[in-house]
N, C-alpha and C. Protein backbone atom coordinates (compact mmCIF):
# COMPACT_ATOMS: atom_id res chain seq x y z
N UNK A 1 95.70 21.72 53.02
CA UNK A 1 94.29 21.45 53.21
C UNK A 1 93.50 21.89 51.99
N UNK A 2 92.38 20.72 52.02
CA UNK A 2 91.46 21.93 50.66
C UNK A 2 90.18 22.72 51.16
N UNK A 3 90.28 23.59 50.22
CA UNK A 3 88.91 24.56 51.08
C UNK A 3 87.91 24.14 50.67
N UNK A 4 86.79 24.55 51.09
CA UNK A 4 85.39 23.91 50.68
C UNK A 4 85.11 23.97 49.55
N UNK A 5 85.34 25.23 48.97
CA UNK A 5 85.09 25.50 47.34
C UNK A 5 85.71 24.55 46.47
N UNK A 6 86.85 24.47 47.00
CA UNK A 6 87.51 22.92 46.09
C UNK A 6 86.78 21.84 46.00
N UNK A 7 86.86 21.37 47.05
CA UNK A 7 86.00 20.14 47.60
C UNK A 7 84.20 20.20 47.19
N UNK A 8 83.76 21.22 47.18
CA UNK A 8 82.18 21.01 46.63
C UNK A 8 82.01 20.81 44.97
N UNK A 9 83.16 21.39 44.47
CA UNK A 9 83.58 21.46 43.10
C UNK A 9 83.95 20.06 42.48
N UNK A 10 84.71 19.40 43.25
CA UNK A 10 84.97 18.00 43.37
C UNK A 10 84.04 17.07 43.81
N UNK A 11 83.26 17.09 44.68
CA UNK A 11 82.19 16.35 44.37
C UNK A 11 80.95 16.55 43.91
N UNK A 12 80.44 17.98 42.78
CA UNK A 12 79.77 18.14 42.14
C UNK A 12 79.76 17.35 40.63
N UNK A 13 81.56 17.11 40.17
CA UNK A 13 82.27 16.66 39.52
C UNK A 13 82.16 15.32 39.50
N UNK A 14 82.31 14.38 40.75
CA UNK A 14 82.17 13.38 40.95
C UNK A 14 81.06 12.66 40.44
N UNK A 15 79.85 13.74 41.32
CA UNK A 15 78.39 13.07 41.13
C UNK A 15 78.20 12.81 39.35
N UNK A 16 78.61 14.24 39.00
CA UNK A 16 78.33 14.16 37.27
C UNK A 16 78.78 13.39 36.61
N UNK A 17 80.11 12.31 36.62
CA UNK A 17 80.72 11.60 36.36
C UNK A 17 79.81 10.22 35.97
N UNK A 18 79.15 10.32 37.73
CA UNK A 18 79.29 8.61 37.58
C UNK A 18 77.19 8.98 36.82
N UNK A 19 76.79 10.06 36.55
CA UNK A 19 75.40 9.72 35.75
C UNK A 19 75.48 9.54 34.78
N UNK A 20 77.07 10.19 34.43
CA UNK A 20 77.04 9.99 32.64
C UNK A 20 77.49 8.42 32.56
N UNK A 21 77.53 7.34 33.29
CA UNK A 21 78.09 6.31 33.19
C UNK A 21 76.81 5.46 33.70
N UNK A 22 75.73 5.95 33.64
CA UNK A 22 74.84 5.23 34.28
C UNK A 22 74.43 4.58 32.57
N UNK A 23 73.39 3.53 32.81
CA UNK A 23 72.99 2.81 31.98
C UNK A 23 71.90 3.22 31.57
N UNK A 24 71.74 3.43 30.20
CA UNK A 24 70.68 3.68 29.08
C UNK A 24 69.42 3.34 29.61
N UNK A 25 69.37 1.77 30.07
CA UNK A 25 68.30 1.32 30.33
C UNK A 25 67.09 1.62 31.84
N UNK A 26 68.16 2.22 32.33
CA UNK A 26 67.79 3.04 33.51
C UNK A 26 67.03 4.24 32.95
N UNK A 27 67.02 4.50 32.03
CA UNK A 27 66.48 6.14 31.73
C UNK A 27 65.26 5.60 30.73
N UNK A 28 65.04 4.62 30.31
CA UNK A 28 63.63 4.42 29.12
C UNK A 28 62.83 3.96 29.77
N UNK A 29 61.51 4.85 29.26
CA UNK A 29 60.47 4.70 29.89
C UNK A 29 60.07 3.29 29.72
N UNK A 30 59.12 2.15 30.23
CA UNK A 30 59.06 0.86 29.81
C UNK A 30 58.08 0.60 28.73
N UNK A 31 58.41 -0.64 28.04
CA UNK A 31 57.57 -0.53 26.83
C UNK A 31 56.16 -1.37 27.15
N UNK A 32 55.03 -0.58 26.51
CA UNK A 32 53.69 -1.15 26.49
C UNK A 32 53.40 -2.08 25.47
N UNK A 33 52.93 -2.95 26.35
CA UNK A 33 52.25 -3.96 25.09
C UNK A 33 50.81 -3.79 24.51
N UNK A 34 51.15 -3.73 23.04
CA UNK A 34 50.05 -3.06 22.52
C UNK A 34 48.87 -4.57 22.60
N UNK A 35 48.87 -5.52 22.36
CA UNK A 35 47.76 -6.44 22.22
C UNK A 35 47.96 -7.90 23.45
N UNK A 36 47.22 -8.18 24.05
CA UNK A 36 47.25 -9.57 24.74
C UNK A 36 47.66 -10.72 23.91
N UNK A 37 48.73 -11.88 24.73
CA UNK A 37 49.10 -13.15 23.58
C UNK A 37 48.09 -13.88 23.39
N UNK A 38 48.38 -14.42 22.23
CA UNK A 38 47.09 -14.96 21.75
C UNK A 38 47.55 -16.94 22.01
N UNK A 39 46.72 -17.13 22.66
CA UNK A 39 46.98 -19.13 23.11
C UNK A 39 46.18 -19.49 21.68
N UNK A 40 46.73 -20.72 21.11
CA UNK A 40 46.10 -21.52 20.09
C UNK A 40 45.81 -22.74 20.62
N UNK A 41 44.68 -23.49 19.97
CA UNK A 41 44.25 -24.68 20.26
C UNK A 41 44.80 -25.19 19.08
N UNK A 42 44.76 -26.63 19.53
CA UNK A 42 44.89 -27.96 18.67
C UNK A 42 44.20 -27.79 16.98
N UNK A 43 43.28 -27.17 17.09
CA UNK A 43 42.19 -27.03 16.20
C UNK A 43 42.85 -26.06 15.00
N UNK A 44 43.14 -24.57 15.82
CA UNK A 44 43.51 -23.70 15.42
C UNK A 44 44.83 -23.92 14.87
N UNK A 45 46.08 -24.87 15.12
CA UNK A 45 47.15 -24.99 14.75
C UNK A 45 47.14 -26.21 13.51
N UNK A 46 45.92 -27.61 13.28
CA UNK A 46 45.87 -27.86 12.05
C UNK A 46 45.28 -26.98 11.07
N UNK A 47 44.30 -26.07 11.47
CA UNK A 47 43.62 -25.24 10.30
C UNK A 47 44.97 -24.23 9.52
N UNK A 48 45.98 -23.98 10.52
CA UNK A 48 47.13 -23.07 10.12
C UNK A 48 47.93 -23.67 9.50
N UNK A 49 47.85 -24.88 9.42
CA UNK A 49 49.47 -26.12 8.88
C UNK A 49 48.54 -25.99 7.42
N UNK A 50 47.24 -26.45 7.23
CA UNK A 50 46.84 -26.75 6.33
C UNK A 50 47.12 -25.52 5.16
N UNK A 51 46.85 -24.13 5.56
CA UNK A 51 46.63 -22.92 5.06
C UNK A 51 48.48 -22.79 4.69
N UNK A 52 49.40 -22.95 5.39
CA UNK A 52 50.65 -22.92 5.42
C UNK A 52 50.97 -23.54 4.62
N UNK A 53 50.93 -24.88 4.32
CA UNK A 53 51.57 -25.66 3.42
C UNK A 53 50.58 -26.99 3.38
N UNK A 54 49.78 -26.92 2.42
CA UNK A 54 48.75 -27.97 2.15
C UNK A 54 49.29 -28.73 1.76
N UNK A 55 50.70 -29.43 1.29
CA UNK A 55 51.01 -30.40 0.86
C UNK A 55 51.39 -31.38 1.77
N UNK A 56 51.74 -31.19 3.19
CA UNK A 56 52.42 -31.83 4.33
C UNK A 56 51.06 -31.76 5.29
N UNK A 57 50.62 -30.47 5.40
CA UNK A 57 49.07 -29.92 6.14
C UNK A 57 49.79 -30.24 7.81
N UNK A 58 49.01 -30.80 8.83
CA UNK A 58 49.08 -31.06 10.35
C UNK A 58 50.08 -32.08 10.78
N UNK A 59 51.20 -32.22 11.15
CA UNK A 59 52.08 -33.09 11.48
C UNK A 59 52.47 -33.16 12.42
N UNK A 60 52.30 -34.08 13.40
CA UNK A 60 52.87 -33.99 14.85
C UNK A 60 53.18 -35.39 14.88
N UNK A 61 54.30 -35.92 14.94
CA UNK A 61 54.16 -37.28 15.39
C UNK A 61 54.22 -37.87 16.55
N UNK A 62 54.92 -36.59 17.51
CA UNK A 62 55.24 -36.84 19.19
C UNK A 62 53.82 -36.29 19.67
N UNK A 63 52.66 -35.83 19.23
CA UNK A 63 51.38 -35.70 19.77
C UNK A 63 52.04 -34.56 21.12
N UNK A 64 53.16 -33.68 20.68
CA UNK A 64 53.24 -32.59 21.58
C UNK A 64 51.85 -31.51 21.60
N UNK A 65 51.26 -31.53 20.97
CA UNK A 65 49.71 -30.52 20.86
C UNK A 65 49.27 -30.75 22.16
N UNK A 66 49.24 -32.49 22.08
CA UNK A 66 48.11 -32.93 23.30
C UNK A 66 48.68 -32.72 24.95
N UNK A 67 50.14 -32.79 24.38
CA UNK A 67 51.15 -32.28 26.01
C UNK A 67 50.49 -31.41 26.85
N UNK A 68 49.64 -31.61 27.97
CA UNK A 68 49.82 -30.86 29.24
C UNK A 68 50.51 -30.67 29.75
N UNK A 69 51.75 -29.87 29.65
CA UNK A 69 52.98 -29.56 30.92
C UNK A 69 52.32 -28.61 31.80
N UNK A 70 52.62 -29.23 32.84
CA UNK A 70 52.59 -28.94 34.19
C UNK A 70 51.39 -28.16 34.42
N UNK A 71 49.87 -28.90 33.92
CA UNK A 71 48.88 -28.93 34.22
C UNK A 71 48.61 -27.82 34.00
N UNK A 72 48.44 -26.78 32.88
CA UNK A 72 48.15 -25.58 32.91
C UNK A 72 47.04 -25.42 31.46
N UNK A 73 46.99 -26.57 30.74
CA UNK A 73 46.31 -26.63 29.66
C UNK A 73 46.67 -26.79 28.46
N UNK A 74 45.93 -26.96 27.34
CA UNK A 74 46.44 -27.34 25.86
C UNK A 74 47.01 -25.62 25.49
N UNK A 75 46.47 -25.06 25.27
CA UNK A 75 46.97 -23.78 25.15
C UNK A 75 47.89 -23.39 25.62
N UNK A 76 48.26 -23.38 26.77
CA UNK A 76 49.81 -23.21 27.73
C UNK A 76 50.96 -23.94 26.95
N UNK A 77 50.75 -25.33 26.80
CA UNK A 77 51.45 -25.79 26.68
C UNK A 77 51.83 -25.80 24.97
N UNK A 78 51.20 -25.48 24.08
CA UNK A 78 51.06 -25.00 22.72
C UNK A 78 51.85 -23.75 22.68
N UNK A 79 51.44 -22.65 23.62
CA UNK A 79 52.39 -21.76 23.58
C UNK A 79 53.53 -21.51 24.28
N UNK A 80 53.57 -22.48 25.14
CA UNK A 80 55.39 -22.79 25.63
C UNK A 80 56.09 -23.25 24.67
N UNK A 81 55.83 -24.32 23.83
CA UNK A 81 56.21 -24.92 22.67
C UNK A 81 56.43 -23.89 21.20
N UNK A 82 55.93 -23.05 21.24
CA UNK A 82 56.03 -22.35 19.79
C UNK A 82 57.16 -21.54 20.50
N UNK A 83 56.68 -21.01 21.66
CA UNK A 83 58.24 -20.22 22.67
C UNK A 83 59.28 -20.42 22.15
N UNK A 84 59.46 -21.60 22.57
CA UNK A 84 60.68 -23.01 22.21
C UNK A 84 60.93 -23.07 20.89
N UNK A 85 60.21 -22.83 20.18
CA UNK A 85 60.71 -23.52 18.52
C UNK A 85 61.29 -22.09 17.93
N UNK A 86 60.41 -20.63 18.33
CA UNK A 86 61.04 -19.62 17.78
C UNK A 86 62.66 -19.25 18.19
N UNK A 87 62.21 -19.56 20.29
CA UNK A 87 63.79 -18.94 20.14
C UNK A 87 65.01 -19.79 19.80
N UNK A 88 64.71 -21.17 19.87
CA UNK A 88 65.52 -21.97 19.65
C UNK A 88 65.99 -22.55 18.15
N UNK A 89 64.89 -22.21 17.21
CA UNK A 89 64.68 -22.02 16.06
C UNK A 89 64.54 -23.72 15.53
């Protein structure tokens, strides 16, 4: 048989085991976002093409700017799209 002292020893052991196996991400505090995203208009994204590269300037030929997806606005949908182009590159 084991005596208690064994056995509390063993699952003091246990418990310690499985925290050191716990995940990093469990223990960081969460991160703050320092500034609100910023939505661009139509307006705001030729004035930036132009400033970017004046030789080509505003180019859209699929008129994705003007895309409303799923009714949420030019801005929404401007910044779903840049979403898209960064992570997808």
């Amino acid at each position: 048989l084991i005596s208690t002292v064994a056995l509390s020893k063993m699952l003091s052991l246990a418990s310690a085991s499985t925290l050191s196996l716990a995940p990093a991400a469990l223990m960081r505090a969460p991160a703050v976002r320092t500034a609100a995203p910023v939505m661009e208009s139509k307006a705001e994204l030729e004035s930036l093409a132009g400033k970017l590269n004046p030789v080509i300037g505003y180019w859209d030929p699929l008129n994705l700017a003007d895309y409303d997806q799923w009714s949420q606005g030019q801005e929404a949908a401007i910044g779903f799209l840049r979403h898209a182009e960064i992570k997808h590159g």
